[in-house]
Protein backbone atom coordinates (compact mmCIF):
# COMPACT_ATOMS: atom_id res chain seq x y z
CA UNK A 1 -63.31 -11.65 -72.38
CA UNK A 2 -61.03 -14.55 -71.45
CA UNK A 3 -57.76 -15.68 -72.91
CA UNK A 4 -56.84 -17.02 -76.07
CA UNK A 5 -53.07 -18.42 -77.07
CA UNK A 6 -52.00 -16.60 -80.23
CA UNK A 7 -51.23 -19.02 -82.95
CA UNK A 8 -47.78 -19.51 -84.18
CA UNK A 9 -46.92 -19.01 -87.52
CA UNK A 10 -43.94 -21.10 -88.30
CA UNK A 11 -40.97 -20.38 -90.95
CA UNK A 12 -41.59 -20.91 -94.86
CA UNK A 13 -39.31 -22.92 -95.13
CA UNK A 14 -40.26 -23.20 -99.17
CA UNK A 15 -38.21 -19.76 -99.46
CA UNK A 16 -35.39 -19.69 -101.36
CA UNK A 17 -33.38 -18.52 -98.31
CA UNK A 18 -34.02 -22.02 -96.41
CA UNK A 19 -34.49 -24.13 -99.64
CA UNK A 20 -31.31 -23.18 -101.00
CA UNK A 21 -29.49 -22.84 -97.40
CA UNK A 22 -26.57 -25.12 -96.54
CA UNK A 23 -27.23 -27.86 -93.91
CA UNK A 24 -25.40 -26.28 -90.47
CA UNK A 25 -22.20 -27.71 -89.67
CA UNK A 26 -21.61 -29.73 -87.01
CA UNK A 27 -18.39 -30.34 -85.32
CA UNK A 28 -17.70 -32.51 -82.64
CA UNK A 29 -17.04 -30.90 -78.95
CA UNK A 30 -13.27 -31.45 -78.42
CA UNK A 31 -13.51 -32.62 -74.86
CA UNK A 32 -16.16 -32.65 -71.76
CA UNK A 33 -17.61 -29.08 -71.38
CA UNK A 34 -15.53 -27.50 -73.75
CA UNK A 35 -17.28 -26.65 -77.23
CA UNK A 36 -15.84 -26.22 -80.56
CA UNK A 37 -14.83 -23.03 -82.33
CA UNK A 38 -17.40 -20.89 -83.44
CA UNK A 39 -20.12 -22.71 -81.83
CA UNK A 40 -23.62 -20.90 -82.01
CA UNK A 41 -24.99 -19.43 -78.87
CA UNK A 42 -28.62 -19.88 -78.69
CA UNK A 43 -31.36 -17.28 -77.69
CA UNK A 44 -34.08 -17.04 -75.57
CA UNK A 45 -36.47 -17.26 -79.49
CA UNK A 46 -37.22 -20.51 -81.29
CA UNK A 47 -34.25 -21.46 -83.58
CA UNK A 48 -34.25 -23.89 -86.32
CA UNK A 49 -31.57 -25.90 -87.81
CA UNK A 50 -31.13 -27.41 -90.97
CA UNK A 51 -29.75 -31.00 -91.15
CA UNK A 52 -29.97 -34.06 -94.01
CA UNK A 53 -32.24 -31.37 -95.91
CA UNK A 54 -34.58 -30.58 -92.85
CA UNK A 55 -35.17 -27.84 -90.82
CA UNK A 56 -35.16 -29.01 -87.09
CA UNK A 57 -36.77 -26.59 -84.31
CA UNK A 58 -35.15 -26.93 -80.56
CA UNK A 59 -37.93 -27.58 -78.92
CA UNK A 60 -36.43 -27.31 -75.25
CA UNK A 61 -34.49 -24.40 -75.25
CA UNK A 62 -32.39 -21.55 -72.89
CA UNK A 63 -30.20 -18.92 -73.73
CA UNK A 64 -26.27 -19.24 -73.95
CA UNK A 65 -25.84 -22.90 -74.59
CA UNK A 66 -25.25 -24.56 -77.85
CA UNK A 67 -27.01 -26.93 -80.05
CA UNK A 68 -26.07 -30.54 -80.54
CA UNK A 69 -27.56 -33.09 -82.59
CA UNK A 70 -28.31 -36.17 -81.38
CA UNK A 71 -30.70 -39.23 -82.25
CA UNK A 72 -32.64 -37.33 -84.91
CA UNK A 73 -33.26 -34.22 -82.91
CA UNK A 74 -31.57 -30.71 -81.73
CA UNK A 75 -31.25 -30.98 -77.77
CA UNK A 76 -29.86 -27.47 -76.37
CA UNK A 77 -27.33 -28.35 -73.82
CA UNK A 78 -25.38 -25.87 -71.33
CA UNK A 79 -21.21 -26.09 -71.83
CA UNK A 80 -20.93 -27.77 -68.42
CA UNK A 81 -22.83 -30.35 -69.67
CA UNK A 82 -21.06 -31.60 -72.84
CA UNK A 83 -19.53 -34.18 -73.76
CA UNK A 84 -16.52 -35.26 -75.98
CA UNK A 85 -17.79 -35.99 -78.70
CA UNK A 86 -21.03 -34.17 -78.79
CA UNK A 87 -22.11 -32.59 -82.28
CA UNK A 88 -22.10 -28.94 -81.80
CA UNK A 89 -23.77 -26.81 -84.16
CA UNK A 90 -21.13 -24.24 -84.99
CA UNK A 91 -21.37 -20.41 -87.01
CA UNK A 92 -22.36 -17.32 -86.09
CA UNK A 93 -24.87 -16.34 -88.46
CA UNK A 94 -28.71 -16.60 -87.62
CA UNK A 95 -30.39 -15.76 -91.04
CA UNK A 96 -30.33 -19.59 -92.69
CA UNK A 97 -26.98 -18.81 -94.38
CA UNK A 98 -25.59 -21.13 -92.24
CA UNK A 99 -28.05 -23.85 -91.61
CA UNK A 100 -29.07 -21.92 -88.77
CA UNK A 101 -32.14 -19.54 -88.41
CA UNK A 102 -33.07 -17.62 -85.03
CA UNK A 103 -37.08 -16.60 -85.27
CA UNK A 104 -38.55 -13.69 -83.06
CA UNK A 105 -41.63 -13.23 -85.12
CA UNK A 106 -43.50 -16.54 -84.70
CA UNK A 107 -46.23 -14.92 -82.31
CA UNK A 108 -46.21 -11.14 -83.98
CA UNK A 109 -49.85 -9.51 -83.90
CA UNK A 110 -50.74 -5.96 -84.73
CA UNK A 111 -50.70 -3.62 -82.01
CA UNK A 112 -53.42 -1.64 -80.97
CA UNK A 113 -53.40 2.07 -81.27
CA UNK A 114 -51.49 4.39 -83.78
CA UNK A 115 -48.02 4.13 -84.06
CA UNK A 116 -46.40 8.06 -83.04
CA UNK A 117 -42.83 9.20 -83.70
CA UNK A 118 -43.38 10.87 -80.32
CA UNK A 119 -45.24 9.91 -77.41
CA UNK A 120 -45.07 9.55 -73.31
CA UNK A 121 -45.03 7.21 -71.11
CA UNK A 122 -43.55 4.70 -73.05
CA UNK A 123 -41.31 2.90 -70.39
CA UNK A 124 -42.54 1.01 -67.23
CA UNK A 125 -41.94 2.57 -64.36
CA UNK A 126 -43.37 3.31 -61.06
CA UNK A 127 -46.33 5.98 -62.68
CA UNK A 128 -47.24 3.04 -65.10
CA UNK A 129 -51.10 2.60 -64.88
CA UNK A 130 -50.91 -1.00 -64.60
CA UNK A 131 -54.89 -1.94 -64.09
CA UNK A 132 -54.89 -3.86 -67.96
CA UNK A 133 -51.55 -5.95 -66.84
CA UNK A 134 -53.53 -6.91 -64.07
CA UNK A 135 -56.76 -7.55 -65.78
CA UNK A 136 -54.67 -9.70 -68.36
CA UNK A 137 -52.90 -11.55 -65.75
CA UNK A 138 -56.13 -13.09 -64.15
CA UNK A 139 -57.04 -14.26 -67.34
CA UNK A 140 -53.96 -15.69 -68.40
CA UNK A 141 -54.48 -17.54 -64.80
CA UNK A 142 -57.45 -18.83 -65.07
CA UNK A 143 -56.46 -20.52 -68.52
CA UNK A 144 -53.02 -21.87 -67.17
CA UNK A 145 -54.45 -23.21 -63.89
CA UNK A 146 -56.20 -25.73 -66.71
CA UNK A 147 -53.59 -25.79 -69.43
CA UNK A 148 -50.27 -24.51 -68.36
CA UNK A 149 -47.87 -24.82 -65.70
CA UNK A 150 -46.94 -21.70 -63.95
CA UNK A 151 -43.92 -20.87 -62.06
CA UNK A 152 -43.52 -18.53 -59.25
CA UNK A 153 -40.47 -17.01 -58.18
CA UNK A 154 -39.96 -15.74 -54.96
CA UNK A 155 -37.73 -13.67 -52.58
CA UNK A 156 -37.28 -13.11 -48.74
CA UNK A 157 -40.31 -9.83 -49.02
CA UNK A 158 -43.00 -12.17 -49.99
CA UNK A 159 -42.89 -13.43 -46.62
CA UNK A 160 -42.97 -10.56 -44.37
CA UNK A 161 -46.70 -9.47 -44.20
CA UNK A 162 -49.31 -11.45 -42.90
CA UNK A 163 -51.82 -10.56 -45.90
CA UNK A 164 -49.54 -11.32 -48.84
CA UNK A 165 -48.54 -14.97 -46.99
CA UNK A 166 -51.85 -15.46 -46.88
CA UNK A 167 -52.85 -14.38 -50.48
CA UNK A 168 -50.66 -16.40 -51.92
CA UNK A 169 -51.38 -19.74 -50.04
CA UNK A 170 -54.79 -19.37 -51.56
CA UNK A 171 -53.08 -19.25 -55.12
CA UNK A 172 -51.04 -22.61 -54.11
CA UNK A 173 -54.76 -24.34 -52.60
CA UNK A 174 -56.46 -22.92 -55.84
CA UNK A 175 -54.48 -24.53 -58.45
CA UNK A 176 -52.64 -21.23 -59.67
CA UNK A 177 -49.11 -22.56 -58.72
CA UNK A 178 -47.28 -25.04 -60.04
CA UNK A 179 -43.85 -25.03 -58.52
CA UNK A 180 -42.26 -22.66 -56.56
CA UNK A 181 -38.59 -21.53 -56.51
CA UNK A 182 -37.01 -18.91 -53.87
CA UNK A 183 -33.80 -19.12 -51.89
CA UNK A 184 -33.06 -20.05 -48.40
CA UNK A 185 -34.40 -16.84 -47.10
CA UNK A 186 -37.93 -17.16 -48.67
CA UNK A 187 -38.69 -20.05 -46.73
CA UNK A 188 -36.89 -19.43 -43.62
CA UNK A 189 -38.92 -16.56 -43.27
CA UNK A 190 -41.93 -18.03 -44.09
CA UNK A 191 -41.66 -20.91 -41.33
CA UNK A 192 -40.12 -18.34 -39.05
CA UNK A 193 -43.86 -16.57 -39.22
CA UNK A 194 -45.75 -19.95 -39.04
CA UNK A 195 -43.69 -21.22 -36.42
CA UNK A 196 -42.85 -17.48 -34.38
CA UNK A 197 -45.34 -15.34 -35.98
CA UNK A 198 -42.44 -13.13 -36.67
CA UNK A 199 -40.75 -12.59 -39.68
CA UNK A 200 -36.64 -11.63 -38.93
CA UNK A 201 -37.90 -10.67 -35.87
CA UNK A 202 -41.05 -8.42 -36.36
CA UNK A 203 -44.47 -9.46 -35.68
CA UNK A 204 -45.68 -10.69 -38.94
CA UNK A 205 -48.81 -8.65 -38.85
CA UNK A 206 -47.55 -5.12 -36.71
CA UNK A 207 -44.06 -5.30 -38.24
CA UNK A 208 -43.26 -4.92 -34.66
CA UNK A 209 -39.63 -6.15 -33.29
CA UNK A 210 -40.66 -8.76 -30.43
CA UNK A 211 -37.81 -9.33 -27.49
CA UNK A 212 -34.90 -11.62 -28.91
CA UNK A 213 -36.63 -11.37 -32.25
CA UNK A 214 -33.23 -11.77 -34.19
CA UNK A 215 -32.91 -15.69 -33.00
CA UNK A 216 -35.83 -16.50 -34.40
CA UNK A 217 -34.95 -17.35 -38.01
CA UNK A 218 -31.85 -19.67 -36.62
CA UNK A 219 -34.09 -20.69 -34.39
CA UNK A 220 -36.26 -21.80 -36.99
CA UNK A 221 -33.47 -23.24 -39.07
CA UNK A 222 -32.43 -25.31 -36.05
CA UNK A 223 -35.48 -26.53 -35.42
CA UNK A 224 -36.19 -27.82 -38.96
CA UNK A 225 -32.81 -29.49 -38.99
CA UNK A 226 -33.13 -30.92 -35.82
CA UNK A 227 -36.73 -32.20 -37.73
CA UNK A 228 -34.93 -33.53 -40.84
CA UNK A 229 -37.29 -31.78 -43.28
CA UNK A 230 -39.53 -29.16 -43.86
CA UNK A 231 -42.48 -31.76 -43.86
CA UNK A 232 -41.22 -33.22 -40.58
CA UNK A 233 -40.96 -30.02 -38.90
CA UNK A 234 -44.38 -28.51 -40.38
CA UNK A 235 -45.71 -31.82 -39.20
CA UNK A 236 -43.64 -32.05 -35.53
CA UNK A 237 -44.55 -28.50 -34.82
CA UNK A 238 -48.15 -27.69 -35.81
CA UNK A 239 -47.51 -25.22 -38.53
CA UNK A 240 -50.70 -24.51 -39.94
CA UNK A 241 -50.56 -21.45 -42.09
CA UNK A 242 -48.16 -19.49 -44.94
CA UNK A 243 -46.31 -20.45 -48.29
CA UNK A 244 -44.52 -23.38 -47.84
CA UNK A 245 -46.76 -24.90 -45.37
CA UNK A 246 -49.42 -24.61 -48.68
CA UNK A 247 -46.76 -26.14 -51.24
CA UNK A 248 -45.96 -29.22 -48.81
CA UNK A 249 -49.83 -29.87 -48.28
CA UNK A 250 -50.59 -29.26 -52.25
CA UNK A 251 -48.06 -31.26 -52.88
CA UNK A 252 -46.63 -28.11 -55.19
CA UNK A 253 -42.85 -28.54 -55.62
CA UNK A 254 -40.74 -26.25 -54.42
CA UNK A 255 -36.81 -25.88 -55.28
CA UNK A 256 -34.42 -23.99 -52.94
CA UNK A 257 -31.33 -22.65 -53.84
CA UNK A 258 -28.80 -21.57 -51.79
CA UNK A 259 -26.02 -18.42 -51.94
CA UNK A 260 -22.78 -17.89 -49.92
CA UNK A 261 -24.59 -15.57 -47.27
CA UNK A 262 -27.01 -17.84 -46.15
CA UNK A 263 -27.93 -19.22 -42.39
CA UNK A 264 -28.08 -22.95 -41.99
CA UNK A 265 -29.28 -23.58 -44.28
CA UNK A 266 -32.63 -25.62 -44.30
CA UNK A 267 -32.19 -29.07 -45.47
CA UNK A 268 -33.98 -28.77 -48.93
CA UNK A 269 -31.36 -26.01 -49.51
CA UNK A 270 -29.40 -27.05 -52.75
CA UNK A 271 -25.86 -26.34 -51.59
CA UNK A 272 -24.45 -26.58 -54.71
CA UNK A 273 -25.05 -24.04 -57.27
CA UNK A 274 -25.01 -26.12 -60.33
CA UNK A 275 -27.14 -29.18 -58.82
CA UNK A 276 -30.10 -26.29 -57.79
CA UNK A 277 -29.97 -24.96 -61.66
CA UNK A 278 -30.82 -28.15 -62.44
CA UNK A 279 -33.55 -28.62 -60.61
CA UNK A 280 -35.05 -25.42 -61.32
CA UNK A 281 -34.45 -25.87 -65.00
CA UNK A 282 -36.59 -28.89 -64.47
CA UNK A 283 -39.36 -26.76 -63.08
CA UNK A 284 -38.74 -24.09 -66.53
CA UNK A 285 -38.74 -26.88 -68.70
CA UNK A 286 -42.13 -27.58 -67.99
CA UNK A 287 -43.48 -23.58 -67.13
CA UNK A 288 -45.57 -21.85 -69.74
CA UNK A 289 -46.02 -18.39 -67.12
CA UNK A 290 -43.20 -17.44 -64.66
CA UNK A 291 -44.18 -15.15 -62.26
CA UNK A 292 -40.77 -13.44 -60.46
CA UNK A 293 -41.22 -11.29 -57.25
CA UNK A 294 -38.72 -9.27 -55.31
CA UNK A 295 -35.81 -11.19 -55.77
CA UNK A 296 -33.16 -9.95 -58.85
CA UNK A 297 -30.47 -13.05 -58.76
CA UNK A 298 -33.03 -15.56 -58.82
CA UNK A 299 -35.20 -13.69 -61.30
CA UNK A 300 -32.18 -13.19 -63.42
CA UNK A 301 -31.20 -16.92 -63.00
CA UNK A 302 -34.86 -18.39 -64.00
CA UNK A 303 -35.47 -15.51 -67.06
CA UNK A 304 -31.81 -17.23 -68.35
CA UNK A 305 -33.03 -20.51 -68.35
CA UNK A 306 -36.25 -19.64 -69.77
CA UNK A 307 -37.50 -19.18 -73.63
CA UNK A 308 -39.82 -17.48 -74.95
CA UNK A 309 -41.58 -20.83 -76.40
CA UNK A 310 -42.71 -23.78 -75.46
CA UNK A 311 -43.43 -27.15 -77.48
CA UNK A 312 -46.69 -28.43 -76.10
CA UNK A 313 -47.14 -32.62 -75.60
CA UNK A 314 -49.26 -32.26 -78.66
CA UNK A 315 -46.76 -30.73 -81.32
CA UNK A 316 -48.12 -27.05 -80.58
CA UNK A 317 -45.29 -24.25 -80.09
CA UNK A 318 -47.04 -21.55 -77.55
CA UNK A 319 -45.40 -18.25 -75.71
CA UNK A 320 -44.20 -18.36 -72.62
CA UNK A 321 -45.54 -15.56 -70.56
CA UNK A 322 -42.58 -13.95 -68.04
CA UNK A 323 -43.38 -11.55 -65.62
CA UNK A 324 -40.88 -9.75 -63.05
CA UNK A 325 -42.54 -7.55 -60.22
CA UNK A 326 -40.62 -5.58 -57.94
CA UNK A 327 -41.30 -2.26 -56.29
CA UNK A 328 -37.32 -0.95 -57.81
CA UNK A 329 -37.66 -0.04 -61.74
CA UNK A 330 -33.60 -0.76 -61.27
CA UNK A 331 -34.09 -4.75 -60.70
CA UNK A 332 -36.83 -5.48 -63.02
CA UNK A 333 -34.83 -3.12 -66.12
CA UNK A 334 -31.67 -5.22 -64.64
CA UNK A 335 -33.65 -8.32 -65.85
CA UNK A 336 -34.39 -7.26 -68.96
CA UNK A 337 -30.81 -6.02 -69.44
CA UNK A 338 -29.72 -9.96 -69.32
CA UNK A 339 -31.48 -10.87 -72.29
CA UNK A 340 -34.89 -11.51 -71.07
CA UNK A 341 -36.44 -9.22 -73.71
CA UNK A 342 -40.20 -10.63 -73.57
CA UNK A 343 -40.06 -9.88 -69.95
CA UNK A 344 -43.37 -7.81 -68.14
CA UNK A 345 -42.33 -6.24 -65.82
CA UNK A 346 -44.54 -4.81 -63.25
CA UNK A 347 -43.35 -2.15 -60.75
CA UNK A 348 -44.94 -2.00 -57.34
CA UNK A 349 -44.92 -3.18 -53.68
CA UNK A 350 -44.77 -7.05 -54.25
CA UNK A 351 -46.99 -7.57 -51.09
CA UNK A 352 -49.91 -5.42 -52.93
CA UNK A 353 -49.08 -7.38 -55.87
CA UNK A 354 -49.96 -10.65 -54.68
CA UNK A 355 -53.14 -9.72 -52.04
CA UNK A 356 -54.70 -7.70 -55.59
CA UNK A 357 -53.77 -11.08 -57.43
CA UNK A 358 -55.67 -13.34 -55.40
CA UNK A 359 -58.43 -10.80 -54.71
CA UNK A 360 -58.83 -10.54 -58.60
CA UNK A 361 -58.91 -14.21 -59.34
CA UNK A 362 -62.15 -14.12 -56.79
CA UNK A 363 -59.93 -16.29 -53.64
């Protein structure tokens, strides 16, 4: 069947509600990361904004930051990052009344089936039959690995079985992953197994707890310090199998982020909070699928930073796909709680996930 990108149907903007619309006021931010009253708070949907007479899309957006004008165009900037000066669109309307118009619909098709007042099994959950996500997800693959950039999110349980580190470096060799972004943990655990075979301990394959198992991840963490990088240590100590080991050698980028509880950390490790959002917004910036597994803060973190569009190199506005797979209904509904409303979500053991992902796309 393949995969096809729905169009986008943009705004007529020959309506009377934008022809006759005001142009949105702008008011300069009154010092560095500090906007102006009634700024507008953008959403995760494209958003237009009428200035000189035009209506201007954002074409790099994220949720809860405001819109500033600037050399001809509407750049969407987090508060941290403003400047004096900075022209902040301000009101609080979204319907064009104020120069400003928030659009949902862009991608709407017709949905299959009837339409019933009452029905079951209309939430996700753990008894969701979830063969057609899957189906649709190998598809949507294939296409990306040519045309898109996909994004995988990752947490500490992605690295604990033998059979899902595996899977997945076959996605990274393949072409399926783009960048990769995960925590300390993630990849502490996943050197821990190529460098120990053990993953906190356990044999990576028996989940067995092997004698002094609980040094191992310092002791992995030391050793990679003592290396200088991740590269030098894969390199030093003849690491020849799992995630990251797959990302340096594909040359896939890879952010890390760190949090207060963390050992170490590993010297990629983005100590600082705000620096790491950065660099992972870098990664969104350029994602058109983001794939989150088993991890809610940094699922949370990258579904906030990402909208539900993206403005190709050749003028095209496409969806971004966002999925978020965890085996606990609580911390994929979590995500969606936080705004992410075009999240999938996909409830099951993240392990499974991954080994029926690469055994779908044929690896």
């Amino acid at each position: 069947m393949g995969f096809t990108i729905p169009r986008f149907t943009p705004p007529d903007f020959s309506k009377v509600q934008f022809s006759q619309a005001p142009d949105a006021k702008l008011m300069p931010a009154p010092k560095d990361t500090v906007a102006p009253e009634r700024y507008h708070a953008t959403t995760i949907f494209p958003e237009y904004f009428k200035i000189g007479g035009r209506w201007l899309l954002a074409e790099e957006s994220r949720m809860d930051c405001v819109a500033v004008y600037e050399n001809g165009a509407i750049a969407i900037r987090e508060f941290r990052r403003l400047k004096k000066g900075d022209l902040v669109v301000v009101g609080r309307t979204e319907d064009a009344s104020e120069g400003i118009y928030v659009y949902p619909d862009g991608f709407s098709a017709k949905t299959e089936g009837t339409a019933e007042a009452f029905s079951f099994r209309q939430s996700r959950s753990r008894e969701t039959a979830y063969s057609r996500d899957y189906d649709s997800l190998y598809d949507l693959l294939r296409y990306e690995k040519e045309h898109g950039f996909v994004t995988w999110v990752l947490g500490p349980a992605c690295a604990f079985d033998q059979n899902s580190r595996s899977a997945f470096s076959k996605l990274v060799e393949n072409g399926y992953v783009h960048a990769l972004l995960a925590g300390n943990a993630l990849a502490t655990h996943d050197l821990e197994a190529g460098y120990k075979k053990t993953a906190l301990g356990q044999d990576i394959y028996t989940q067995i707890s092997q004698p002094g198992g609980h040094y191992n991840h310092i002791d992995t963490i030391n050793r990679v310090r003592l290396a200088g990088s991740i590269p030098a240590f894969i390199k030093e100590e003849g690491i020849r199998d799992g995630i990251i080991y797959s990302c340096v050698g594909s040359k896939v980028p890879f952010v890390l982020v760190g949090s207060i509880r963390d050992d170490g950390p590993l010297p990629e490790v983005y100590s600082n909070v705000y620096e790491g959002q950065n660099a992972m917004r870098e990664c969104v910036k350029k994602s058109t699928t983001v794939i989150c597994m088993a991890t809610t803060l940094h699922s949370i973190a990258t579904g906030n930073m990402t909208p539900s569009y993206r403005v190709t190199e050749d003028g095209t506005v496409r969806p971004v796909y966002f999925y978020s797979v965890d085996v606990s209904e609580f911390s994929v509904n979590k995500l969606r709680d936080r705004g992410s409303l075009g999240v999938k979500t996909i409830v099951t053991n993240v392990q499974d996930f991954v080994v029926n992902v690469s055994k779908g796309l044929g690896l």
